[in-house]
N, C-alpha and C. Protein backbone atom coordinates (compact mmCIF):
# COMPACT_ATOMS: atom_id res chain seq x y z
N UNK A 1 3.83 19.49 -2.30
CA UNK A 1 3.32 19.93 -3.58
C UNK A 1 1.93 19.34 -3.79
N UNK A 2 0.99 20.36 -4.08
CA UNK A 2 -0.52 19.88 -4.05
C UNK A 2 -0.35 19.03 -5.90
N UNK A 3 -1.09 17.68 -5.98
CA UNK A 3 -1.76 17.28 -6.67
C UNK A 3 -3.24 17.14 -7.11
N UNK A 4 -3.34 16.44 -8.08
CA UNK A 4 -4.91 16.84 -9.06
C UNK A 4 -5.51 15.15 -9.12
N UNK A 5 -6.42 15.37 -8.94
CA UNK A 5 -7.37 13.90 -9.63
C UNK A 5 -6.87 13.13 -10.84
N UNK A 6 -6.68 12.13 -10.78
CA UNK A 6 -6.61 11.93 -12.15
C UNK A 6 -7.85 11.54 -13.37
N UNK A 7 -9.13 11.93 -12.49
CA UNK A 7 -10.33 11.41 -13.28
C UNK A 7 -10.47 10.26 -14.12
N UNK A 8 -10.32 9.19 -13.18
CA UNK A 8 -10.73 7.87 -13.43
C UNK A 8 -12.22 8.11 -14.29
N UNK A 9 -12.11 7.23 -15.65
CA UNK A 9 -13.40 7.31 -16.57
C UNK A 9 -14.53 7.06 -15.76
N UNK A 10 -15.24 8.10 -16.29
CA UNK A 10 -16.85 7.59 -16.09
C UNK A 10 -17.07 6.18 -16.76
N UNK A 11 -17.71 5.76 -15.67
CA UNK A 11 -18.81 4.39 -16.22
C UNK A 11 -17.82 3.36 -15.36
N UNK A 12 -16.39 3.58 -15.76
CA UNK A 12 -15.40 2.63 -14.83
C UNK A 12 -16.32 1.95 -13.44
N UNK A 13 -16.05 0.84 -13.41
CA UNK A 13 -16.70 -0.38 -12.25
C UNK A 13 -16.22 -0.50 -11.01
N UNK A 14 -16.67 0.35 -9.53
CA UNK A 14 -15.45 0.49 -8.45
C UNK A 14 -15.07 -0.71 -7.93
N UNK A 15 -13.17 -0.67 -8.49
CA UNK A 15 -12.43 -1.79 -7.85
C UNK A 15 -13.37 -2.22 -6.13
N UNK A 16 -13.04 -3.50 -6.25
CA UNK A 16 -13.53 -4.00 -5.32
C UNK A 16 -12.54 -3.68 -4.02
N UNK A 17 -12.79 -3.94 -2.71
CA UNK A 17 -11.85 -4.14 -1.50
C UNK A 17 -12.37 -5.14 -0.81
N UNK A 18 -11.42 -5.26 0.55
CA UNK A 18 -11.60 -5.87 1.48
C UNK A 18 -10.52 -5.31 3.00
N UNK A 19 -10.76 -4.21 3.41
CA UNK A 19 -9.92 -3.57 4.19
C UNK A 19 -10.31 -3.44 5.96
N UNK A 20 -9.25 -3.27 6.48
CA UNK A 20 -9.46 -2.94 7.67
C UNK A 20 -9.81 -2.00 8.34
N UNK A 21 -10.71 -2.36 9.27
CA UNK A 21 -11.62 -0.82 9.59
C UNK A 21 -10.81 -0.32 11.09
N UNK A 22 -10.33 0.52 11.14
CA UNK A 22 -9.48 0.58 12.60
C UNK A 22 -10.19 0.92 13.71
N UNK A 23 -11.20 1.60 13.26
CA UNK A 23 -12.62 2.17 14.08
C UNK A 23 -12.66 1.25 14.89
N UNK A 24 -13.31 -0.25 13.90
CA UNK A 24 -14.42 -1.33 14.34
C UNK A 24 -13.46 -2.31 14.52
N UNK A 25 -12.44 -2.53 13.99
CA UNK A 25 -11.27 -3.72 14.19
C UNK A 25 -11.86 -4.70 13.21
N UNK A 26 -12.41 -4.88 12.41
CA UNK A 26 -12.51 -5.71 11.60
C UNK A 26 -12.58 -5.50 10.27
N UNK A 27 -12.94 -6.07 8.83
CA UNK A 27 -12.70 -5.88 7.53
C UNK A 27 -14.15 -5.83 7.22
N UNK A 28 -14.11 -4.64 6.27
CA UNK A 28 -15.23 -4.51 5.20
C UNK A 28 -14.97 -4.28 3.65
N UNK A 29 -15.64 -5.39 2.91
CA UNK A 29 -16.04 -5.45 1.87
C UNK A 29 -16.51 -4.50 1.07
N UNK A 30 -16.14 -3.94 -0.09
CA UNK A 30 -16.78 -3.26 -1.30
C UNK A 30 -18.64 -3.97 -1.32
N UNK A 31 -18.44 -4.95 -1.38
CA UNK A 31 -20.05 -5.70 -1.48
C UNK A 31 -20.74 -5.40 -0.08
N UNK A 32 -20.18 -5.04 0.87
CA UNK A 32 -21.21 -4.73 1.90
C UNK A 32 -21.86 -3.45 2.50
N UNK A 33 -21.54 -2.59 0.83
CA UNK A 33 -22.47 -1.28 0.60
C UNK A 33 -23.14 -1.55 -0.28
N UNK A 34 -24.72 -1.56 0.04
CA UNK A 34 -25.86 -1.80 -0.97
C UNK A 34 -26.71 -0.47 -1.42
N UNK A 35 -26.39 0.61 -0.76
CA UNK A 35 -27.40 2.08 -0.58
C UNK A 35 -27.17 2.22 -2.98
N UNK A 36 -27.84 2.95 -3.29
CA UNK A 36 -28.04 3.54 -4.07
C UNK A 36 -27.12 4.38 -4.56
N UNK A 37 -26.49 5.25 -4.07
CA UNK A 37 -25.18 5.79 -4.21
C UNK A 37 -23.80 5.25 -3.15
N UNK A 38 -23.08 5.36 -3.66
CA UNK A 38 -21.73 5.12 -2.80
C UNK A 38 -20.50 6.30 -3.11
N UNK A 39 -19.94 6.69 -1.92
CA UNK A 39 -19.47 7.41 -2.22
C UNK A 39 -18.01 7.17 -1.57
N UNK A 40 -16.83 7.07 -2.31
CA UNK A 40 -15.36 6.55 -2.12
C UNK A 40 -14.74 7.72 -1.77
N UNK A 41 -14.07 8.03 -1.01
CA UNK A 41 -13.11 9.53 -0.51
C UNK A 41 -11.81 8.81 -0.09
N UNK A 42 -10.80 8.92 -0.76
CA UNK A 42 -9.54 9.20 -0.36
C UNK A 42 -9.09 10.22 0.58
N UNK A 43 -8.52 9.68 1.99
CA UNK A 43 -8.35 11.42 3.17
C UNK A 43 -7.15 10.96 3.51
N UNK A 44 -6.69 11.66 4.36
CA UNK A 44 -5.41 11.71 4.96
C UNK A 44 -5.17 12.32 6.01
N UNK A 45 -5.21 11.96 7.36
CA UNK A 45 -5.42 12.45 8.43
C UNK A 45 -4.23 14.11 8.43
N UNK A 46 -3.24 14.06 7.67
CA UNK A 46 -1.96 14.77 7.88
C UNK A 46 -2.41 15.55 7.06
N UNK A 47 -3.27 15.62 5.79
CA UNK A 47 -3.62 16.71 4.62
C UNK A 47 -4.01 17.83 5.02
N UNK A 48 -3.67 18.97 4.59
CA UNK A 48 -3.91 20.15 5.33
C UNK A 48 -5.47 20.37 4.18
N UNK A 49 -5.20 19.69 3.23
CA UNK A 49 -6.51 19.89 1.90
C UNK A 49 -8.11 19.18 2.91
N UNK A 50 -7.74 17.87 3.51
CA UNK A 50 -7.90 17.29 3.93
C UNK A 50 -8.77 18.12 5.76
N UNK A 51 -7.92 18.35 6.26
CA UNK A 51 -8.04 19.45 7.47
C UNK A 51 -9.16 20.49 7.15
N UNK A 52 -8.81 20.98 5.90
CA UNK A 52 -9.53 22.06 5.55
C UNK A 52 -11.23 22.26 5.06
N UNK A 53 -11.63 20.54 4.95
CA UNK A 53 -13.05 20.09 4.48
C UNK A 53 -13.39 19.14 5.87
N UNK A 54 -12.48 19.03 6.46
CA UNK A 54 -12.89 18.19 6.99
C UNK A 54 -14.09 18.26 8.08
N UNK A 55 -14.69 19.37 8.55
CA UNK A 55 -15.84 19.72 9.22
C UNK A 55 -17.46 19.59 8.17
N UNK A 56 -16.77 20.07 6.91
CA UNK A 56 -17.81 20.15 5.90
C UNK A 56 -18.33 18.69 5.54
N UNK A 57 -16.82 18.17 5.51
CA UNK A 57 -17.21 16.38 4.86
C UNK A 57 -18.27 15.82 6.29
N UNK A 58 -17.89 15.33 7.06
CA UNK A 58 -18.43 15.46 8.61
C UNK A 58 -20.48 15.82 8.33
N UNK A 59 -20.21 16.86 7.82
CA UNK A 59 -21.78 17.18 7.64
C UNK A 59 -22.61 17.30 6.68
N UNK A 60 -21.49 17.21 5.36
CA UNK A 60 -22.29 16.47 4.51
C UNK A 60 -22.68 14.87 4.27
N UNK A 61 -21.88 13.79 5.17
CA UNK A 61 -22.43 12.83 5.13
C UNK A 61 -23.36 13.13 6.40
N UNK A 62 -23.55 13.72 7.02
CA UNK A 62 -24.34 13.72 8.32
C UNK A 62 -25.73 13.95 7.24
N UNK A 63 -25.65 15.09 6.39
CA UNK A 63 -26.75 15.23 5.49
C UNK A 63 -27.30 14.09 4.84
N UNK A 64 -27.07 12.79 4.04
CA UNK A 64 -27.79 11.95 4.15
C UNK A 64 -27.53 10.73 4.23
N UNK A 65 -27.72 11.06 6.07
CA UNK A 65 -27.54 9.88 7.01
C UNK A 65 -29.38 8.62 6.40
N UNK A 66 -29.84 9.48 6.58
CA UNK A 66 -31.25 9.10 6.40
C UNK A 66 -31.91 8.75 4.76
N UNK A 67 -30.59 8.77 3.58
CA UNK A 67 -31.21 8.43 2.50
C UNK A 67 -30.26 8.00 2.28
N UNK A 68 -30.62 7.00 0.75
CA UNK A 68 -29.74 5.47 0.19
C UNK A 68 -28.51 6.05 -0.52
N UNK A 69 -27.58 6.51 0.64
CA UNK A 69 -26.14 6.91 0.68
C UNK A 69 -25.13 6.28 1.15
N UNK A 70 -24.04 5.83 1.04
CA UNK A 70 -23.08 5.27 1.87
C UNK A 70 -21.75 5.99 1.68
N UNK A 71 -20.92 6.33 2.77
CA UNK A 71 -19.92 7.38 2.28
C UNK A 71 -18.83 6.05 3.33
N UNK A 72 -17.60 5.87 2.49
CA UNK A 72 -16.40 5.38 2.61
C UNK A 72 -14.93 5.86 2.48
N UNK A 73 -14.60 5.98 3.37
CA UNK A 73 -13.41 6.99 3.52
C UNK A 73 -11.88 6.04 3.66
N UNK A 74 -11.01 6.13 2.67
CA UNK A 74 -10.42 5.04 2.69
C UNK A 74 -8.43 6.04 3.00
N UNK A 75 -7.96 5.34 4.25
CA UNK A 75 -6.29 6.13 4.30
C UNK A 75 -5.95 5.41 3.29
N UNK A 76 -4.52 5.51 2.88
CA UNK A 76 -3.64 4.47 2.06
C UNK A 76 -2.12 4.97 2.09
N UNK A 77 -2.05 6.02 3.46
CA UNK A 77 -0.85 6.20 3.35
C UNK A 77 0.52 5.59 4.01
N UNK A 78 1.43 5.41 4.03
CA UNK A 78 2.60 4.81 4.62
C UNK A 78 2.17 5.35 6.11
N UNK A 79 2.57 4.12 7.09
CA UNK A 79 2.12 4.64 8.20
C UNK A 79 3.41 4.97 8.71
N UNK A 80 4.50 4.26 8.16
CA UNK A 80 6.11 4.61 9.14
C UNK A 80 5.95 5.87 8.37
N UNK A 81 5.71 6.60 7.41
CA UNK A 81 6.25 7.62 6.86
C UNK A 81 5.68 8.52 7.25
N UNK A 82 4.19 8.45 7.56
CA UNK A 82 2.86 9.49 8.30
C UNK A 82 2.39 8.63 9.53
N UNK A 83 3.01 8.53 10.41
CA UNK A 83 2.40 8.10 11.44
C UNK A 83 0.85 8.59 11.56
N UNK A 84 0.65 9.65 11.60
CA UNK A 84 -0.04 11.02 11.85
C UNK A 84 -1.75 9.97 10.98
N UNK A 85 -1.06 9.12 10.14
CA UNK A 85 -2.10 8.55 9.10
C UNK A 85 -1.85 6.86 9.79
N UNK A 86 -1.41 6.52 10.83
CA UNK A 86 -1.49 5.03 11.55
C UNK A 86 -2.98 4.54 11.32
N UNK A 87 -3.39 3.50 11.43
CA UNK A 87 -4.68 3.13 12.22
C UNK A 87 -4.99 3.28 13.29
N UNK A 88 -4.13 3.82 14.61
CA UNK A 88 -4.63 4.17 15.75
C UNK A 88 -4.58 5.59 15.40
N UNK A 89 -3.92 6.29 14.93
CA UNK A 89 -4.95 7.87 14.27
C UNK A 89 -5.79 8.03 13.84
N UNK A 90 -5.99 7.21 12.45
CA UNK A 90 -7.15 7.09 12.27
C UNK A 90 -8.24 6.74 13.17
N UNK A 91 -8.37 5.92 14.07
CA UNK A 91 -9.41 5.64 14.49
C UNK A 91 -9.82 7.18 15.82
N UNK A 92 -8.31 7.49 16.39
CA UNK A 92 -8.81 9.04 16.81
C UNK A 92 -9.08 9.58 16.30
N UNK A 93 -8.70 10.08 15.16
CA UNK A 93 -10.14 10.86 14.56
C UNK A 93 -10.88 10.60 14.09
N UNK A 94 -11.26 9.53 13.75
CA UNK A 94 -13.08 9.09 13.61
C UNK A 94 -13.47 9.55 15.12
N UNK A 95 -12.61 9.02 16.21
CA UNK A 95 -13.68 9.43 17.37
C UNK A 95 -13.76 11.16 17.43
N UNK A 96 -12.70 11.83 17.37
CA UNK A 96 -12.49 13.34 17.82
C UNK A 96 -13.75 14.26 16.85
N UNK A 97 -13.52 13.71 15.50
CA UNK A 97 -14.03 14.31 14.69
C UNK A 97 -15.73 14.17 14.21
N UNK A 98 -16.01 12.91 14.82
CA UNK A 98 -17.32 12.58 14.72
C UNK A 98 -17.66 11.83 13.23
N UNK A 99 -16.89 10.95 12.85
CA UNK A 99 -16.86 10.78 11.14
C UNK A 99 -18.12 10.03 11.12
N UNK A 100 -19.22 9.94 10.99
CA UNK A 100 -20.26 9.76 10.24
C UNK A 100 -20.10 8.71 9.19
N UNK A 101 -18.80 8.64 9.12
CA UNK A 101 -18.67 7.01 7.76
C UNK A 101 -17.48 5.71 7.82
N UNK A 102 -17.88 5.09 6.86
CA UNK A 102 -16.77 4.07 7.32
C UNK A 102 -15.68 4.37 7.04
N UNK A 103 -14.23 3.89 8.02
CA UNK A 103 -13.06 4.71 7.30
C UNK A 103 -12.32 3.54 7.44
N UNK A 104 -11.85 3.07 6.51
CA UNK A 104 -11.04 1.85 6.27
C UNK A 104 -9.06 2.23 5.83
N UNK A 105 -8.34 1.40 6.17
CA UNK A 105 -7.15 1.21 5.86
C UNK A 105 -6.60 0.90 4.80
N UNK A 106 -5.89 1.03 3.78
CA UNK A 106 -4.93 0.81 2.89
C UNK A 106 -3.61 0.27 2.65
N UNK A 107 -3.01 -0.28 3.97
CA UNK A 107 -1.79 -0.55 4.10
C UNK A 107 -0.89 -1.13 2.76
N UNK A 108 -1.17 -1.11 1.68
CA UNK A 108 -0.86 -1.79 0.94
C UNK A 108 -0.72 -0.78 -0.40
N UNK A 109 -1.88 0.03 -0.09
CA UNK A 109 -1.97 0.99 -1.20
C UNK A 109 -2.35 0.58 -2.74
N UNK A 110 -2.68 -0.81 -2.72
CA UNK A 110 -3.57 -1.33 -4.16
C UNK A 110 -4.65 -0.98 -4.28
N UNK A 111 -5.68 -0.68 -2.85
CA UNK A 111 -6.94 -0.30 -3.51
C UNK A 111 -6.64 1.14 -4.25
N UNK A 112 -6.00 2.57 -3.42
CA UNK A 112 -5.40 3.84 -4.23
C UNK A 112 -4.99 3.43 -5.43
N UNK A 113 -4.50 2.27 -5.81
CA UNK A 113 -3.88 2.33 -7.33
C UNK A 113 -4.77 2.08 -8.59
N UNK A 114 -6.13 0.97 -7.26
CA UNK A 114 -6.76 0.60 -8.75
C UNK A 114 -7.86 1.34 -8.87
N UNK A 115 -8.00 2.74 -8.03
CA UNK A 115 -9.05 3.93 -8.04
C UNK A 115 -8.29 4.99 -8.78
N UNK A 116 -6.72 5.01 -8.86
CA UNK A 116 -6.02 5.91 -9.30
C UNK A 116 -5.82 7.15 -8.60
N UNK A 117 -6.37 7.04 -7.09
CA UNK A 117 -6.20 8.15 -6.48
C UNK A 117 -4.75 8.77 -6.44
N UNK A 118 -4.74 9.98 -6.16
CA UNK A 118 -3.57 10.73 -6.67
C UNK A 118 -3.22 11.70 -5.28
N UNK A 119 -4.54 12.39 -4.72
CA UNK A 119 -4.37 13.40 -4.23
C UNK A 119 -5.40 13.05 -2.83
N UNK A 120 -5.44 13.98 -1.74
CA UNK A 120 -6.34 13.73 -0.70
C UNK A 120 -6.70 15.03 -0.41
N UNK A 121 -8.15 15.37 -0.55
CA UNK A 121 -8.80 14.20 -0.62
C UNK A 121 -9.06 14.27 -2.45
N UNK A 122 -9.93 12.76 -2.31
CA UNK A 122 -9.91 12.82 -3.84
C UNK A 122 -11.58 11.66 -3.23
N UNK A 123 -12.38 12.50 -4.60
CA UNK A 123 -13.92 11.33 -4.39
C UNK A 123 -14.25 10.84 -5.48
N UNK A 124 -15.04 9.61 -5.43
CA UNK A 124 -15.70 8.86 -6.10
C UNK A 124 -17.03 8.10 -6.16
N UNK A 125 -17.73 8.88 -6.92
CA UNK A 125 -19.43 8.71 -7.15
C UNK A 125 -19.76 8.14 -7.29
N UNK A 126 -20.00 6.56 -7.12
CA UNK A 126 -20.63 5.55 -7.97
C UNK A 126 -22.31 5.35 -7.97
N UNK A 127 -23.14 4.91 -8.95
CA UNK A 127 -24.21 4.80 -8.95
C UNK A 127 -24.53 3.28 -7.93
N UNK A 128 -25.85 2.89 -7.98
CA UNK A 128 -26.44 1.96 -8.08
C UNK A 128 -26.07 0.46 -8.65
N UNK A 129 -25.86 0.47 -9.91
CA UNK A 129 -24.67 -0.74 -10.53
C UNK A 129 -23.87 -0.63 -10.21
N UNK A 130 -23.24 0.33 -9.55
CA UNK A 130 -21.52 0.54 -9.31
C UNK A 130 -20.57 1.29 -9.96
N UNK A 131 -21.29 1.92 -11.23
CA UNK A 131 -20.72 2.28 -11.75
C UNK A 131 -19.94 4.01 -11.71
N UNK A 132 -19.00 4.33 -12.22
CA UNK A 132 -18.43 5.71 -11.51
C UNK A 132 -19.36 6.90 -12.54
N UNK A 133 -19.60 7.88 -11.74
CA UNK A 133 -20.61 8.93 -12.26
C UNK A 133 -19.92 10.01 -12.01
N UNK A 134 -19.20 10.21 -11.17
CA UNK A 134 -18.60 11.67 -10.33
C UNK A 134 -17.46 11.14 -9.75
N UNK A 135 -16.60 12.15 -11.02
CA UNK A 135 -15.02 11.73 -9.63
C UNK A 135 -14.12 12.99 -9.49
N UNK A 136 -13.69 13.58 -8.75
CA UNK A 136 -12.93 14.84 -8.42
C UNK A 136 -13.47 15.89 -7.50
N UNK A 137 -13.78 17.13 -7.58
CA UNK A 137 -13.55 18.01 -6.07
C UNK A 137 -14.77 17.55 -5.22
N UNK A 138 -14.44 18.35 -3.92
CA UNK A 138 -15.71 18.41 -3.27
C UNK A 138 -16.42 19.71 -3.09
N UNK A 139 -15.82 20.58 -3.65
CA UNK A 139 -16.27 22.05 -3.55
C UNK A 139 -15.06 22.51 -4.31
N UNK A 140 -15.16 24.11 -4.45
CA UNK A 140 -14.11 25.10 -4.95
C UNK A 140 -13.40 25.57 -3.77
N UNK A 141 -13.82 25.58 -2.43
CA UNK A 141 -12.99 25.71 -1.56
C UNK A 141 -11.58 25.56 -1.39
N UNK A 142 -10.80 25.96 -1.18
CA UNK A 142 -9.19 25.37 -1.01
C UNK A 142 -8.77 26.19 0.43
N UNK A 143 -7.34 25.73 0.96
CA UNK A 143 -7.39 26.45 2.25
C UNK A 143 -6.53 27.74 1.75
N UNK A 144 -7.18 28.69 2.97
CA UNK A 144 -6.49 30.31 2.54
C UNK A 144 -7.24 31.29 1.47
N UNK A 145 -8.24 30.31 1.06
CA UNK A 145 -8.79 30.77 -0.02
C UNK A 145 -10.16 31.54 0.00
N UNK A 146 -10.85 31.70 1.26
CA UNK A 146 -11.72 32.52 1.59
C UNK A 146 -13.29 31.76 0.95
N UNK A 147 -12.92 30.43 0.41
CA UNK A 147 -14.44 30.49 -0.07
C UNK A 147 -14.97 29.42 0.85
N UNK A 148 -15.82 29.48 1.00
CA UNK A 148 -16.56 28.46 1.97
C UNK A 148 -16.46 26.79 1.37
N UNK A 149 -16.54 26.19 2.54
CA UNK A 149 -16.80 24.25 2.47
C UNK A 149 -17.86 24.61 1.95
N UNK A 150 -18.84 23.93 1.30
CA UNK A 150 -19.90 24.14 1.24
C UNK A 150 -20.31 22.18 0.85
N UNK A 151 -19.45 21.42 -0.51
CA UNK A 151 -19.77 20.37 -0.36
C UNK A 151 -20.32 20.53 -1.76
N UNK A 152 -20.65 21.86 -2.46
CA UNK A 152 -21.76 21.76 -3.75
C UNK A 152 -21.62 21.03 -4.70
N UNK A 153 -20.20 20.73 -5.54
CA UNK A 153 -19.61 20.24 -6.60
C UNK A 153 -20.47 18.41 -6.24
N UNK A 154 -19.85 17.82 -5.37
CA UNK A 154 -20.14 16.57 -4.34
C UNK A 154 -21.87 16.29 -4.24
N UNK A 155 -21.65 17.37 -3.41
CA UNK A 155 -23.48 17.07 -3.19
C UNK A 155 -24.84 17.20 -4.60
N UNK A 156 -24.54 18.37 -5.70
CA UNK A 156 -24.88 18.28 -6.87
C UNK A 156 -25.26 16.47 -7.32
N UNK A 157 -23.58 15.98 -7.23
CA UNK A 157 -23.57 14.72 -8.17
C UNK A 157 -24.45 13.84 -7.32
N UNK A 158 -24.42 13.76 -5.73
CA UNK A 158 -25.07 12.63 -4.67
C UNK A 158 -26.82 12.79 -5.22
N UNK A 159 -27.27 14.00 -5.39
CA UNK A 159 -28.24 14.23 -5.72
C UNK A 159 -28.73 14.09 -6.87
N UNK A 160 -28.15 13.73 -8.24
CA UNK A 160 -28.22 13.78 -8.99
C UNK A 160 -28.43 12.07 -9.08
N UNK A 161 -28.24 11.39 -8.56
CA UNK A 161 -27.99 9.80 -8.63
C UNK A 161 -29.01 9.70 -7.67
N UNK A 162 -29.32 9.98 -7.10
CA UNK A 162 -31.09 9.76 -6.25
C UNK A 162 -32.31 10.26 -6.83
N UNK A 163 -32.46 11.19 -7.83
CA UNK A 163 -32.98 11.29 -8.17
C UNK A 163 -33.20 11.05 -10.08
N UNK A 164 -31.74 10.40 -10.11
CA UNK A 164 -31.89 9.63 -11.54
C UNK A 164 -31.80 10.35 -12.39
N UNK A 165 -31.32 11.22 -12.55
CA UNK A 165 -30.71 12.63 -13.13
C UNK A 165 -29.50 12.64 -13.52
N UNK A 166 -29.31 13.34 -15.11
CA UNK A 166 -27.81 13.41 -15.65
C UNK A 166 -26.73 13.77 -14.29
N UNK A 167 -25.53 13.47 -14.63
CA UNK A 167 -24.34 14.25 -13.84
C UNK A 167 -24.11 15.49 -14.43
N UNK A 168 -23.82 16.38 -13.72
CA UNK A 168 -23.18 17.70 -14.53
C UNK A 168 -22.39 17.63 -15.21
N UNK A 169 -22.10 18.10 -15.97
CA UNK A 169 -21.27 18.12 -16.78
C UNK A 169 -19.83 18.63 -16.78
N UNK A 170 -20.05 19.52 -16.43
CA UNK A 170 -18.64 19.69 -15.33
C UNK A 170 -17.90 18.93 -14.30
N UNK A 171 -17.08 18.95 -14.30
CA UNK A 171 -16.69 17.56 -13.23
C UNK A 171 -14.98 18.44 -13.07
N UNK A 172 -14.24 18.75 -12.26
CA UNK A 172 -13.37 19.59 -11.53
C UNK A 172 -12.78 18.43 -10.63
N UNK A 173 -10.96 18.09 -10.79
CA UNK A 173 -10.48 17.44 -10.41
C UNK A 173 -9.80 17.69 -8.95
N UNK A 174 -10.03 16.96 -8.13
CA UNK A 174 -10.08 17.72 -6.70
C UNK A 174 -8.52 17.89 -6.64
């Protein structure tokens, strides 16, 4: 059964972490993203929602590799229950897929609780202070649904925080 964002308040301060990177084998810090925007994604290697962006996500952080962006991709699912979502999956598909960002572990599932993530994927915009600006879809896309990845909803808000510009006003819970 597909779920919805729960749109964690704007302005909200992103919970901090300290998680395991399965990629790199070691732990990264919330504090050891300094770029200008940050951008939090809840995925799930098993999500078919997930499956279905997942070439688009891929190239929209590929899009700005080269400006003060940081994109963080965090599992948090049971691994006996989704193997499919282990840390040695995960880290195959960072390699298969070419992930472009950091993708950290959850085993615990407190950081998901204190972001309120609900659904996968599910994103989170934060500015410069840290603070949350954009939280929910990444496009109107869904699978079966004929409309293209495109990334617009997402990329709108990334752009909008580099160039110091309101958020839309619209905001669509992924």
């Amino acid at each position: 059964m597909a779920a919805e964002s729960t749109m964690l308040s704007l302005g909200t301060t992103a919970p901090g972490f300290d998680l395991l990177s399965p990629v790199w084998g070691n732990t990264v810090a919330l504090s050891s993203f300094t770029e200008k925007a940050l951008v939090v994604m809840f995925i799930a290697e098993h999500c078919p929602y997930v499956q279905h962006v997942r070439d688009g996500l891929v190239s929209l952080a590929q899009d700005y590799t080269d400006r003060d962006v940081a994109f963080v991709a965090i599992s948090s699912n049971d691994a006996a229950a989704y193997p499919g979502d282990a840390p040695e999956a995960m880290a195959a598909a960072a390699a298969e897929f070419g992930y472009p960002f950091t993708y950290l572990f959850d085993e615990t599932q407190e950081v998901a609780k204190a972001y309120t993530a609900a659904c996968t994927p599910d994103f989170f915009l934060f500015g410069a202070d840290r603070g949350l600006v954009y939280r929910g879809r990444m496009d109107s896309s869904r699978p079966n649904s004929g409309v293209p990845v495109t990334g617009e909803d997402l990329r709108a808000a990334i752009d909008a925080v580099l160039a110091d510009e309101d958020q839309p006003e619209s905001q669509y819970p992924s």
